[in-house]
C-alpha atoms as a PDB file:
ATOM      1  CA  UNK A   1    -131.686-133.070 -28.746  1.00  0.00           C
ATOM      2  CA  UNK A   2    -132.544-129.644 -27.318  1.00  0.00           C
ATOM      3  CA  UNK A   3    -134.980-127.874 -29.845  1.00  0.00           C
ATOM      4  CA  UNK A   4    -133.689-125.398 -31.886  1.00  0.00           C
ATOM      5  CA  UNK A   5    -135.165-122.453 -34.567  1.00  0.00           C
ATOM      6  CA  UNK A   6    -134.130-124.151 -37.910  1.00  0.00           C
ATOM      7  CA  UNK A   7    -135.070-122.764 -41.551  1.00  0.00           C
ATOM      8  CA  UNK A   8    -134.178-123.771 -44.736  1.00  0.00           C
ATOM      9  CA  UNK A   9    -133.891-123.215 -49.029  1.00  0.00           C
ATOM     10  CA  UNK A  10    -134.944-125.630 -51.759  1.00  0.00           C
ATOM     11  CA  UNK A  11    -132.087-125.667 -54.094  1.00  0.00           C
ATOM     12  CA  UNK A  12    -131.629-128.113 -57.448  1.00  0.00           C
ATOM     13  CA  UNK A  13    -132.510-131.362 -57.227  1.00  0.00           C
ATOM     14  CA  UNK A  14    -131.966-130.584 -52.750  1.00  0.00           C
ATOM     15  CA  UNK A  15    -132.340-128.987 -50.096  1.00  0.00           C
ATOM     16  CA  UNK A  16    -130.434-126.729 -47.953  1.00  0.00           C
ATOM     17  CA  UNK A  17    -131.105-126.736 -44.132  1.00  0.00           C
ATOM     18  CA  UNK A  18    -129.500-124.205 -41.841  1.00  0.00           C
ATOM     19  CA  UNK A  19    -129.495-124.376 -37.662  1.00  0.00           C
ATOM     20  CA  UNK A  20    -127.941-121.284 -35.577  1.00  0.00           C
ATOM     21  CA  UNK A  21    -124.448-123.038 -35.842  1.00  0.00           C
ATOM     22  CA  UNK A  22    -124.350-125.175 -38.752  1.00  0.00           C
ATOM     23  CA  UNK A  23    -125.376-125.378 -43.161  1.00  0.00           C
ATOM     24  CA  UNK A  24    -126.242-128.656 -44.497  1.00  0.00           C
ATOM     25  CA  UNK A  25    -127.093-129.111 -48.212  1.00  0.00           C
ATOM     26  CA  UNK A  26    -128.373-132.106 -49.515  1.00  0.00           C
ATOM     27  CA  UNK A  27    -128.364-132.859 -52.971  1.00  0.00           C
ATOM     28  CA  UNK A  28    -129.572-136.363 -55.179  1.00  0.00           C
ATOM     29  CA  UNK A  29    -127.532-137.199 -58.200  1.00  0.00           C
ATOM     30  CA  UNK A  30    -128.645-138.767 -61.023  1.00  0.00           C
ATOM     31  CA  UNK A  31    -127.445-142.024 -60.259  1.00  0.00           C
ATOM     32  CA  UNK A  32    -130.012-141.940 -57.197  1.00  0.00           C
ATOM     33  CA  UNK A  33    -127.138-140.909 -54.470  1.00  0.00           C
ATOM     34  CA  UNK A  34    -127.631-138.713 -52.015  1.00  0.00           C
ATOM     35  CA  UNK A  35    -124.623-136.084 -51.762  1.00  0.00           C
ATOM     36  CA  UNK A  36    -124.218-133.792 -48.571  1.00  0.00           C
ATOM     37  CA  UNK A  37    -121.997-130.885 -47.670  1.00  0.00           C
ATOM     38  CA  UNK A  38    -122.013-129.754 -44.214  1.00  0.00           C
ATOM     39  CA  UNK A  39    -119.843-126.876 -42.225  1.00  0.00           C
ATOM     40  CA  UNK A  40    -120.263-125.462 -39.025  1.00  0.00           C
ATOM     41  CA  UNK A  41    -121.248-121.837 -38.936  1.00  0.00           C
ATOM     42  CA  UNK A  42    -119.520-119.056 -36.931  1.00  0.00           C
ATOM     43  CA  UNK A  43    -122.454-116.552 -36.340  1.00  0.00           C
ATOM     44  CA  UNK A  44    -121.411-113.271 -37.099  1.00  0.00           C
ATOM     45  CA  UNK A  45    -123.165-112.193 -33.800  1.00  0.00           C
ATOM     46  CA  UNK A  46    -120.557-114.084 -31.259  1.00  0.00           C
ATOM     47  CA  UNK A  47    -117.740-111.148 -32.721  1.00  0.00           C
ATOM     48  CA  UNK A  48    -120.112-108.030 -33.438  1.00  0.00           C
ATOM     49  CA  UNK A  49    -123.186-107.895 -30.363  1.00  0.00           C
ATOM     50  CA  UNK A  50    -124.636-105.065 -32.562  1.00  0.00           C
ATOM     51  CA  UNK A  51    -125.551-107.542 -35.132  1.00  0.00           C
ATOM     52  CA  UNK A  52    -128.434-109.118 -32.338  1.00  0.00           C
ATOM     53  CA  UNK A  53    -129.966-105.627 -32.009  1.00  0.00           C
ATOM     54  CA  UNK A  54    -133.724-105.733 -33.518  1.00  0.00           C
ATOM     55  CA  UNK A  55    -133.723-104.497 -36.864  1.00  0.00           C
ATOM     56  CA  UNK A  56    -130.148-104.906 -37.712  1.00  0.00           C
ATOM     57  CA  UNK A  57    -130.097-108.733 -36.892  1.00  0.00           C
ATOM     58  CA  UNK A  58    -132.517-108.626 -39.975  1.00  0.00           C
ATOM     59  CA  UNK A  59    -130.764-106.833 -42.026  1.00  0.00           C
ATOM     60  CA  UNK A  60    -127.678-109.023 -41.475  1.00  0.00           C
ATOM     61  CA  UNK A  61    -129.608-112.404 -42.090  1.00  0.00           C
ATOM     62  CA  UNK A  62    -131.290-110.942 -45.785  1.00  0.00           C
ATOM     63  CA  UNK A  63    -127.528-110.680 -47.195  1.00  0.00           C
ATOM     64  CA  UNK A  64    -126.233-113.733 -44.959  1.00  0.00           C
ATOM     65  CA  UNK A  65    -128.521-116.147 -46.508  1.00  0.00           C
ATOM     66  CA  UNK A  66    -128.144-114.275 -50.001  1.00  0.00           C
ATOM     67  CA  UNK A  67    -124.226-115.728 -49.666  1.00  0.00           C
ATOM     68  CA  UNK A  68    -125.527-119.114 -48.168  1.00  0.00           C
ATOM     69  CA  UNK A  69    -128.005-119.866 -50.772  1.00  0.00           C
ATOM     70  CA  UNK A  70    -126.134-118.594 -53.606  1.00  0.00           C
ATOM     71  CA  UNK A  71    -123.565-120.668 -52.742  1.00  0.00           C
ATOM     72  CA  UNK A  72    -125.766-123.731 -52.296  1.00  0.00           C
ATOM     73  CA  UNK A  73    -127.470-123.286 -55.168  1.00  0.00           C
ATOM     74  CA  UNK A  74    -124.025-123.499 -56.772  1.00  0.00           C
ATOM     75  CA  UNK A  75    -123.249-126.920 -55.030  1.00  0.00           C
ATOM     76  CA  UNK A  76    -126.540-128.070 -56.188  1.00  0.00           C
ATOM     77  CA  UNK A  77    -126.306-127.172 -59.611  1.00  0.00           C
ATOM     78  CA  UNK A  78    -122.347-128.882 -59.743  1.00  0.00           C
ATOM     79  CA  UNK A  79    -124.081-132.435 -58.225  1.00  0.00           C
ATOM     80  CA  UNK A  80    -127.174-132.692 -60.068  1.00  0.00           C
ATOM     81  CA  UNK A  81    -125.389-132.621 -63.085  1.00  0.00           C
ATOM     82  CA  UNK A  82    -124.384-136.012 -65.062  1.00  0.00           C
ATOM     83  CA  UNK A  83    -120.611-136.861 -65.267  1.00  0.00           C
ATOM     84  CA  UNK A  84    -121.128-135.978 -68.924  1.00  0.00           C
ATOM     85  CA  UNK A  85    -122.162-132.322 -68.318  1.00  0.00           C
ATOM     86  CA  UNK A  86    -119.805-132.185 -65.525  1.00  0.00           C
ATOM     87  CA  UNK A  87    -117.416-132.099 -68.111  1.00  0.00           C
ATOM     88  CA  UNK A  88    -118.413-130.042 -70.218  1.00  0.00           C
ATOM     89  CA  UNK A  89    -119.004-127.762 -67.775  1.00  0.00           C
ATOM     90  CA  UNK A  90    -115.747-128.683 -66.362  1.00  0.00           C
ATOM     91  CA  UNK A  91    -113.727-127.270 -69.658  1.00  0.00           C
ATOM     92  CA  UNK A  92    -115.633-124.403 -69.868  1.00  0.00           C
ATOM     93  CA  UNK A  93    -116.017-122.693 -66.236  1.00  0.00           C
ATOM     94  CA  UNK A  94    -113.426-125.154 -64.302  1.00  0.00           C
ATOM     95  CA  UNK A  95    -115.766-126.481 -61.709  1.00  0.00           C
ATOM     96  CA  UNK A  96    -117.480-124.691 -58.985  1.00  0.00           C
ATOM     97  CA  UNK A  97    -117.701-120.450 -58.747  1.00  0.00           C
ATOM     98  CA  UNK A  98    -114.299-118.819 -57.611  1.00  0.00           C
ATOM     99  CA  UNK A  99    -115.210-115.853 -54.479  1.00  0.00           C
ATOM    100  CA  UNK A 100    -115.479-113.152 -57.421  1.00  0.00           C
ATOM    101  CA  UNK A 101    -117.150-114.764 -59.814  1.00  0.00           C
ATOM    102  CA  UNK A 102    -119.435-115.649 -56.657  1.00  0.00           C
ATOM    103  CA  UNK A 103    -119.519-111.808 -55.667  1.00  0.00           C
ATOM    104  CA  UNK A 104    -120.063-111.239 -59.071  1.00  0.00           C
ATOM    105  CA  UNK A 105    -123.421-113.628 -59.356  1.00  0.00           C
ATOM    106  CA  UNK A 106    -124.567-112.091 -55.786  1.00  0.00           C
ATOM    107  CA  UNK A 107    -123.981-108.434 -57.481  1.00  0.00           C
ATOM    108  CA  UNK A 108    -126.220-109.541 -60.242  1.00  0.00           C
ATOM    109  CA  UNK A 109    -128.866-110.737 -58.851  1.00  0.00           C
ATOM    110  CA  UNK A 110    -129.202-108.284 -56.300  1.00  0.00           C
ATOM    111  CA  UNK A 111    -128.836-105.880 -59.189  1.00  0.00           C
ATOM    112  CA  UNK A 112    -131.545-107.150 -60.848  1.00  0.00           C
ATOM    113  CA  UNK A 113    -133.838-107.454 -57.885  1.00  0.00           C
ATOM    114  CA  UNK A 114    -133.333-103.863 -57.107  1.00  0.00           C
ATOM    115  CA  UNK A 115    -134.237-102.500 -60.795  1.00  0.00           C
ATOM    116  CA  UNK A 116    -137.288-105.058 -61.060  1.00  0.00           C
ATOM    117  CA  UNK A 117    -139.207-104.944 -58.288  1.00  0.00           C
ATOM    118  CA  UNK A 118    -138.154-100.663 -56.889  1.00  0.00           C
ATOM    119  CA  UNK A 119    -136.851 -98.804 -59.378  1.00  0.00           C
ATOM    120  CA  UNK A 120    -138.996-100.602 -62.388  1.00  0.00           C
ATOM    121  CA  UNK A 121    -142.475 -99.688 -60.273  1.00  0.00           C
ATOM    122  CA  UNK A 122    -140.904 -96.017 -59.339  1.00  0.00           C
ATOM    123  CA  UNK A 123    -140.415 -95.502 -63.025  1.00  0.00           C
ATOM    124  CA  UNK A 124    -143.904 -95.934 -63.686  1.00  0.00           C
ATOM    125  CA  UNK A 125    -145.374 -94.101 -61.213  1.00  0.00           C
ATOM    126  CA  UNK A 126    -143.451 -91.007 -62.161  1.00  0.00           C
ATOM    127  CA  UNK A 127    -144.879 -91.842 -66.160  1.00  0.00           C
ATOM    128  CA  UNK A 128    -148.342 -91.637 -64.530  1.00  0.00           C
ATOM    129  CA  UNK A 129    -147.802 -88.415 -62.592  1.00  0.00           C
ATOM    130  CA  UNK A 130    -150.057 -86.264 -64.847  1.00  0.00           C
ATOM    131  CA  UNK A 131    -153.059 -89.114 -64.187  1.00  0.00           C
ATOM    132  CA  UNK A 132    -152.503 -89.375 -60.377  1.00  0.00           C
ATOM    133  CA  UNK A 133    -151.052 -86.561 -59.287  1.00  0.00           C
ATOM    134  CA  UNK A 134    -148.318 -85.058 -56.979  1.00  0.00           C
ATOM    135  CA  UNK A 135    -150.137 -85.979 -53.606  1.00  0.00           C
ATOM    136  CA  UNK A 136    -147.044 -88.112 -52.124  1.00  0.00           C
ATOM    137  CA  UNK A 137    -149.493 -90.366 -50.311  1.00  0.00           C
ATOM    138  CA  UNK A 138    -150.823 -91.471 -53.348  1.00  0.00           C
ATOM    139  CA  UNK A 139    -147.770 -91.279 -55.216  1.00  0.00           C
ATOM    140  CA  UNK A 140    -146.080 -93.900 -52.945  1.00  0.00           C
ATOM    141  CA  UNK A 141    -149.457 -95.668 -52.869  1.00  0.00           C
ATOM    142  CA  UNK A 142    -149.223 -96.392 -56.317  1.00  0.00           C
ATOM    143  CA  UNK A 143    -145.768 -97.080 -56.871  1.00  0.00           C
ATOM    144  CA  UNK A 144    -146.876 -99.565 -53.892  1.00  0.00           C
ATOM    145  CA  UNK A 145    -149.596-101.224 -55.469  1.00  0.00           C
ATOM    146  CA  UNK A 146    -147.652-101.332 -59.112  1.00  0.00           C
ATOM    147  CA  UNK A 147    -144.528-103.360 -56.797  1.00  0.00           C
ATOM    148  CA  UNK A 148    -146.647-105.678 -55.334  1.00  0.00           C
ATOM    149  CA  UNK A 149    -148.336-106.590 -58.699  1.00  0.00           C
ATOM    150  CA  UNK A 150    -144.731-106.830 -60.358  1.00  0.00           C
ATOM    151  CA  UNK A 151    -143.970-109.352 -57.448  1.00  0.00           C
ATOM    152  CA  UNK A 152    -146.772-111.880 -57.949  1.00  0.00           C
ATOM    153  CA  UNK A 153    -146.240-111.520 -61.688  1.00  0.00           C
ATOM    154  CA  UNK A 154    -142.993-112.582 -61.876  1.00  0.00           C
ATOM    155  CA  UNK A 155    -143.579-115.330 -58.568  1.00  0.00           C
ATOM    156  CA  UNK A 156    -146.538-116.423 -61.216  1.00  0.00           C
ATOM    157  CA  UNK A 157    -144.854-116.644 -64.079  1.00  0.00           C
ATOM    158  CA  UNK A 158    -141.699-118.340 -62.746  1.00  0.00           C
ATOM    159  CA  UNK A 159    -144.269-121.009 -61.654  1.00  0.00           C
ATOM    160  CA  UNK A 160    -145.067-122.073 -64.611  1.00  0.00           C
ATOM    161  CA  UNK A 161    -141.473-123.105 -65.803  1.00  0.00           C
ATOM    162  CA  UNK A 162    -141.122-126.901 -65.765  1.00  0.00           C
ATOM    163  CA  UNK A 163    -138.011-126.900 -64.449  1.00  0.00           C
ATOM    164  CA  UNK A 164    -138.770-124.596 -61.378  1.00  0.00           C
ATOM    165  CA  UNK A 165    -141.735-127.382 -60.890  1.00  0.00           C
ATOM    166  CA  UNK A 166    -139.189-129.715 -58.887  1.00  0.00           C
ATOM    167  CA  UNK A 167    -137.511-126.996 -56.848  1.00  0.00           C
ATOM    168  CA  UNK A 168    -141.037-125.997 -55.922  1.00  0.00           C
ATOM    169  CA  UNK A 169    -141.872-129.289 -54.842  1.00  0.00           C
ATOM    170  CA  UNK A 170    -138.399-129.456 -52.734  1.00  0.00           C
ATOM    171  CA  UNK A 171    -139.598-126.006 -50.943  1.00  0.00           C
ATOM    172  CA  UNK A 172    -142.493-128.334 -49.972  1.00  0.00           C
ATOM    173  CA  UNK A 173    -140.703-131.173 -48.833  1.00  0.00           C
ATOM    174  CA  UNK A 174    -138.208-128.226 -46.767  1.00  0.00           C
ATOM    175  CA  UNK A 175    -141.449-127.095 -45.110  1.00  0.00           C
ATOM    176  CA  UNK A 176    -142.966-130.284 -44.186  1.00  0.00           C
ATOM    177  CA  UNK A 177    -139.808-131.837 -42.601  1.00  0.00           C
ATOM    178  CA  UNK A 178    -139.402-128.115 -40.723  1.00  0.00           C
ATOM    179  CA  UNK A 179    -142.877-128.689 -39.380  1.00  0.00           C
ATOM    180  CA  UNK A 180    -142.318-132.194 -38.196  1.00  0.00           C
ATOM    181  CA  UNK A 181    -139.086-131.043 -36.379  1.00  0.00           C
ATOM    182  CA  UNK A 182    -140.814-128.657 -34.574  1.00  0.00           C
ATOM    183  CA  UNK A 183    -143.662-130.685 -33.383  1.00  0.00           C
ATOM    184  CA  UNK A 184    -141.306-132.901 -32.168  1.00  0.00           C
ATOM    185  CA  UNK A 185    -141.678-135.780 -34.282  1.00  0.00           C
ATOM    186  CA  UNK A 186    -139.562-138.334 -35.508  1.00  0.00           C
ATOM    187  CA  UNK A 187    -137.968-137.604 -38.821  1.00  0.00           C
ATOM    188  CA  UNK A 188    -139.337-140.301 -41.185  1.00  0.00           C
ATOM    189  CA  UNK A 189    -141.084-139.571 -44.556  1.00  0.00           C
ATOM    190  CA  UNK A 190    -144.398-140.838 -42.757  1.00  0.00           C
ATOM    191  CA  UNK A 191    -144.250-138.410 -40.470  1.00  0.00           C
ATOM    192  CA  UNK A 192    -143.083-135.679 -42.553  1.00  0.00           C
ATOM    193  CA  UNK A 193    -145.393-136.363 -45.144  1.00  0.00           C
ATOM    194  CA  UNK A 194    -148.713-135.725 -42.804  1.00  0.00           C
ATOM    195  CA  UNK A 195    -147.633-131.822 -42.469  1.00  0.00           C
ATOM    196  CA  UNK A 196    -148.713-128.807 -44.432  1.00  0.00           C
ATOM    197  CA  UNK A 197    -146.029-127.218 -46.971  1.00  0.00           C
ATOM    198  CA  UNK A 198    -147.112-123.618 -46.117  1.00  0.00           C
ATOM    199  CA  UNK A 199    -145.036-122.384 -43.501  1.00  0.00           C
ATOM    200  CA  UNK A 200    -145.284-119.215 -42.016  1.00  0.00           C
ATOM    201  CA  UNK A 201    -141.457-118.160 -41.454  1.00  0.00           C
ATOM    202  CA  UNK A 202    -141.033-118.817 -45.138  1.00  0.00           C
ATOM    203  CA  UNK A 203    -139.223-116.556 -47.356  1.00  0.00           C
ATOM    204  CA  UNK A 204    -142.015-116.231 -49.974  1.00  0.00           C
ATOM    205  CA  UNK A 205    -144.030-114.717 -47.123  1.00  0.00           C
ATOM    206  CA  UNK A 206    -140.672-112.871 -46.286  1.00  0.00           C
ATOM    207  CA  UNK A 207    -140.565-111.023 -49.613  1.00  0.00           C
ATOM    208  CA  UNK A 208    -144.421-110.400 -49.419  1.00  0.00           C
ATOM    209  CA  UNK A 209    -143.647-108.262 -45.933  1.00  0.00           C
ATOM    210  CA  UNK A 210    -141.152-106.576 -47.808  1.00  0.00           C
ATOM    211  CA  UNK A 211    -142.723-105.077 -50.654  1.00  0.00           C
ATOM    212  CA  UNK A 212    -145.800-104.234 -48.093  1.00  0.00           C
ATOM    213  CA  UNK A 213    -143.388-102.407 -45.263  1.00  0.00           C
ATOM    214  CA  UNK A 214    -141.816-101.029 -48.311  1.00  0.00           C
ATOM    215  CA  UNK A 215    -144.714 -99.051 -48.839  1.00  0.00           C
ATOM    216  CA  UNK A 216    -144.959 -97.170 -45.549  1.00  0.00           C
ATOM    217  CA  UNK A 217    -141.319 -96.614 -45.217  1.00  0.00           C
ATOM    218  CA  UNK A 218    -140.975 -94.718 -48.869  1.00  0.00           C
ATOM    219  CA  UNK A 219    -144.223 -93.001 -48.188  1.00  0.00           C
ATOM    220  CA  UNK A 220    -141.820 -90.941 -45.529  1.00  0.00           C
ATOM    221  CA  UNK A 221    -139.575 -89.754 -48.295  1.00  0.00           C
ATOM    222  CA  UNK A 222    -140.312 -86.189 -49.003  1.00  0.00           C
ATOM    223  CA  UNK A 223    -141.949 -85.911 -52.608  1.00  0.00           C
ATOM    224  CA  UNK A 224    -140.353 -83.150 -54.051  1.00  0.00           C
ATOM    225  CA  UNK A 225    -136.848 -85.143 -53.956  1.00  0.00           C
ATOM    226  CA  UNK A 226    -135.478 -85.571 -57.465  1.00  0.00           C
ATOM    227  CA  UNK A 227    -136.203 -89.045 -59.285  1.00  0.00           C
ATOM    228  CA  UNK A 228    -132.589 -89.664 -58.709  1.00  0.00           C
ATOM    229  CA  UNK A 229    -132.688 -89.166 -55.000  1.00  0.00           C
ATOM    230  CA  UNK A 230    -136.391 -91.286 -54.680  1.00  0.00           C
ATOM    231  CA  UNK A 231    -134.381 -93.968 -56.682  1.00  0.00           C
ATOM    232  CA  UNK A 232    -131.276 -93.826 -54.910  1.00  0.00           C
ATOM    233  CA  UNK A 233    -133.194 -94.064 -51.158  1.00  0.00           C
ATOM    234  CA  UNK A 234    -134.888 -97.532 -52.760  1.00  0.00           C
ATOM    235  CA  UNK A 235    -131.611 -99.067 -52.443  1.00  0.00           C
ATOM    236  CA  UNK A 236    -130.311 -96.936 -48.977  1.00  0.00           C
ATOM    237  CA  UNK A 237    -133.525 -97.976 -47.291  1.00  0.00           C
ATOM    238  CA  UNK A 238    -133.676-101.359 -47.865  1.00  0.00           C
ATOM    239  CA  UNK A 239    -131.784-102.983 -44.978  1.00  0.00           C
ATOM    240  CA  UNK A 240    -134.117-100.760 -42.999  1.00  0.00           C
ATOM    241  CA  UNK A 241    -137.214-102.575 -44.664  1.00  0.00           C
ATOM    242  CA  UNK A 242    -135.091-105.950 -44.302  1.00  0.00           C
ATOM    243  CA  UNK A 243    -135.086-105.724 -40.593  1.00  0.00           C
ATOM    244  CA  UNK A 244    -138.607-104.523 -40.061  1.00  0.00           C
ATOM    245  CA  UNK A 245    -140.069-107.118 -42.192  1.00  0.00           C
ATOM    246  CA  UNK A 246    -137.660-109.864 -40.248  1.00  0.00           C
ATOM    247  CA  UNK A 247    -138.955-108.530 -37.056  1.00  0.00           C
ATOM    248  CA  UNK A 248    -142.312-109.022 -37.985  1.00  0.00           C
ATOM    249  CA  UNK A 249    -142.053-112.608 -39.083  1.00  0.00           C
ATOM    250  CA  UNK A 250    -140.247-113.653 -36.440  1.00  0.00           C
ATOM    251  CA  UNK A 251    -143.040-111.802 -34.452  1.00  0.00           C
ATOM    252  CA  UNK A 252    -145.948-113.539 -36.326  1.00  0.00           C
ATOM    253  CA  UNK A 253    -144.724-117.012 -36.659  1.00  0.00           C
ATOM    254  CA  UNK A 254    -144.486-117.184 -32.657  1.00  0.00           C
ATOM    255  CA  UNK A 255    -148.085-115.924 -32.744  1.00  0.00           C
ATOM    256  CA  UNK A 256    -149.444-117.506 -35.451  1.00  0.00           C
ATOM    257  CA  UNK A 257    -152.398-119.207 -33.190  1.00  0.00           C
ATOM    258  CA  UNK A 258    -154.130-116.388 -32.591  1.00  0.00           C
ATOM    259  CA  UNK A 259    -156.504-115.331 -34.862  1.00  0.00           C
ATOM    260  CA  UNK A 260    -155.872-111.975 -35.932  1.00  0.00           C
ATOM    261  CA  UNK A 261    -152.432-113.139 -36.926  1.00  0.00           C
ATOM    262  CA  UNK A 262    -153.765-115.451 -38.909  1.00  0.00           C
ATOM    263  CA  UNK A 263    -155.516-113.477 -40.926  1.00  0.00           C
ATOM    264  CA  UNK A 264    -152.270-110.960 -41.095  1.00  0.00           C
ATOM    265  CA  UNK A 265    -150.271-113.894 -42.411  1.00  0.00           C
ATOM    266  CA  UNK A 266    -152.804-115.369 -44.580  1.00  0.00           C
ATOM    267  CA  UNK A 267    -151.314-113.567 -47.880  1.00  0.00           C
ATOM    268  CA  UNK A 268    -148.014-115.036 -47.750  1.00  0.00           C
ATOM    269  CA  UNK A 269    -149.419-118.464 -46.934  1.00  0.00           C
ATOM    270  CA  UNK A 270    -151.740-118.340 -50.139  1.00  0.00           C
ATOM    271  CA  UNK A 271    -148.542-116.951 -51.922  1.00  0.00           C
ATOM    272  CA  UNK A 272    -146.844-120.444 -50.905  1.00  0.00           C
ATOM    273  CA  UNK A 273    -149.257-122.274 -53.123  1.00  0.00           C
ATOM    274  CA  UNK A 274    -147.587-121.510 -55.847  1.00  0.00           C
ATOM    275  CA  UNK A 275    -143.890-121.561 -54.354  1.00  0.00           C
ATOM    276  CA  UNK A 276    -144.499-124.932 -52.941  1.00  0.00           C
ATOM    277  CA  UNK A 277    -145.593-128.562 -54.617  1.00  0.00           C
ATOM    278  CA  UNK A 278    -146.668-131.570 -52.658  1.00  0.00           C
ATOM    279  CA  UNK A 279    -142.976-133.412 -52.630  1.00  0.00           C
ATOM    280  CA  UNK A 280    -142.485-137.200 -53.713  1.00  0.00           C
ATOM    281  CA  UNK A 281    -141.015-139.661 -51.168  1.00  0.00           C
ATOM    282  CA  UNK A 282    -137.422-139.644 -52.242  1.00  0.00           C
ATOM    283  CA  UNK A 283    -137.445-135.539 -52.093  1.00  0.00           C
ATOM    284  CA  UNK A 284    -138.584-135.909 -48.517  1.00  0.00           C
ATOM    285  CA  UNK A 285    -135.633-138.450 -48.203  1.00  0.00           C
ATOM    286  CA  UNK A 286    -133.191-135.590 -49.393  1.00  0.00           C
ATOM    287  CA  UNK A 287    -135.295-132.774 -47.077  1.00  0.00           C
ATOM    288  CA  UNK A 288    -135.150-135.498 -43.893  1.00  0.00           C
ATOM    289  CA  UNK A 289    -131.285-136.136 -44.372  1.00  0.00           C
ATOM    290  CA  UNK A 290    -130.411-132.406 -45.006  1.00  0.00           C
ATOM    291  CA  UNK A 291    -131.994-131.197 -41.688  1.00  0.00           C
ATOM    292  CA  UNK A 292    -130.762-134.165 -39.989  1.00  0.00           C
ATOM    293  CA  UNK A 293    -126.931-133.435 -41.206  1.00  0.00           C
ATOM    294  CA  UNK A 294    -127.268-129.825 -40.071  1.00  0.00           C
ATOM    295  CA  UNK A 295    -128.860-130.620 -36.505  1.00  0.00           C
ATOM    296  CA  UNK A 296    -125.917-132.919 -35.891  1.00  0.00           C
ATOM    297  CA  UNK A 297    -123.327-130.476 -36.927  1.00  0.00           C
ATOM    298  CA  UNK A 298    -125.240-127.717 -34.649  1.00  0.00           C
ATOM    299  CA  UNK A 299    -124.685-130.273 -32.102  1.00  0.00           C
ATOM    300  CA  UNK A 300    -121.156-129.964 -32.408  1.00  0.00           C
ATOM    301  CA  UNK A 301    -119.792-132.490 -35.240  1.00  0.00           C
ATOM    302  CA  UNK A 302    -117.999-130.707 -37.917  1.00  0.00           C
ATOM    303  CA  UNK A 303    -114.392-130.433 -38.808  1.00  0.00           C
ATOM    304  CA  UNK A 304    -114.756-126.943 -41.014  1.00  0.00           C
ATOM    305  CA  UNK A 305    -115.632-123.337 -39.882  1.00  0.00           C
ATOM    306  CA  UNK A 306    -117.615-120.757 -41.875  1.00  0.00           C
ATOM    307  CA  UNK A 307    -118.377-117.341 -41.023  1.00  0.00           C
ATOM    308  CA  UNK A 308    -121.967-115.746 -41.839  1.00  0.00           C
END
């Protein structure tokens, strides 16, 4: 099978794997069956060429994989569940997310991303004008540094939750079968198991780029804009950040030998130890099948069509 760029998203109690042309989720149930959806993707690039232009191809992929994971995270959460809560959860929500009530839980989180990690850290810097000054360089510097510490606070805190323990170790098992794919090895949990579970094309290290290039691109807005306007250009700006930091990912992880890189990517790496956990056999089993479902779909087996 021709090599292909493949990525992925630990989800409850799974995995989701995604190829240029296909989504695979696999999930285990309580009972100790493994449950996969798969669909064929319709890039979004094949009908719009603008979307492959640098920058805005990373732009489009933040919000496409907001909808894919969202969604899988919702197919996750429905099969993990015991036929008991099923039902309960059954009388009280009906099953799975409708579209709004799925555009309403993308609106929400995005919502809250946006207040907690740009406008939260703007809000403070303007409080500590009097101590730090109007200089805009050091304005933005701040708010910079004050973002970046809100980011590994809340990365450190979720962490500790017991239930985000298994995910975590999931994200592992997601890296560690991506590795083995790409160094051409046979899918097996021996195999798999060798590799690390820091990878550099994950989205940990993602989010790390994007609170960094954040910096430099609001250090260009002019500092005697209104708080309203500085606010306002957090949220205008950041497909612009989205598709910078994509570009440089995609631009490190093919360079990752050399050393220079290395030491550029070496934040987000160290960030990954506490994203990731060393998996367990049977959550490499789930990782394994997942990126095997999707690679055979990309191939060209799937009945259903979904555009991204």
């Amino acid at each position: 099978m021709e090599k292909i760029n493949v990525g992925g998203q630990a989800v409850i109690e799974g995995v989701m794997m995604r190829a240029p042309r296909s989504v695979a989720i696999a999930v285990r149930r309580p009972s100790g069956e493994i449950v996969v959806r798969k669909e064929l993707v319709v890039p979004l690039s094949e009908r719009f060429p603008i979307v492959k232009l640098p920058i805005v191809r990373g732009a489009v992929a933040l919000f496409s994989s907001l909808i894919i994971g969202i969604k899988a995270l919702n197919f996750s959460a429905n099969e993990a569940m015991t036929e008991e809560e099923k039902d309960r959860e059954g009388e009280k929500s009906g099953g799975e997310l409708s579209s709004w009530a799925m555009a309403g839980t993308m609106a929400v989180a995005f919502g809250f991303g946006i207040c907690l990690f740009f406008l939260f850290p703007l809000y403070l810097t303007k409080l500590m004008t009097p101590v730090i000054g109007d200089n805009n360089v050091v304005f933005n510097l701040v708010d910079g540094v004050i973002r970046v510490i809100v980011f590994l606070v809340y990365i450190w805190a979720i962490s500790r939750m017991n239930d985000i323990q298994r995910v975590f170790q999931y994200h592992g098992a997601e890296h560690k079968s991506i590795f083995a794919y790409e160094a051409g090895e046979e899918l097996t949990i021996e195999n798999v198991q060798k590799y690390s579970r820091l990878h550099p094309r994950c989205g940990t290290s993602f989010l790390l780029i994007v609170m960094l290039v954040s910096i430099a691109v609001f250090s260009l807005i002019p500092k005697l804009w209104p708080f309203i306007f500085k606010a306002g250009s957090r949220i205008v700006l950041l497909p612009l950040i989205a598709g910078i930091s994509y570009e440089f990912l995609k631009w490190s992880a093919k360079n990752d030998s050399h050393s220079l890189v290395k030491m550029i990517i070496a934040p987000g790496l160290a960030l990954q130890r506490l994203t990731t956990r060393e998996p367990d056999e049977q959550q490499l089993e789930v990782a394994i099948r997942s990126l095997n479902e999707a690679l055979e779909v990309n191939a060209g087996y799937a009945d259903d069509r979904i555009v991204v």
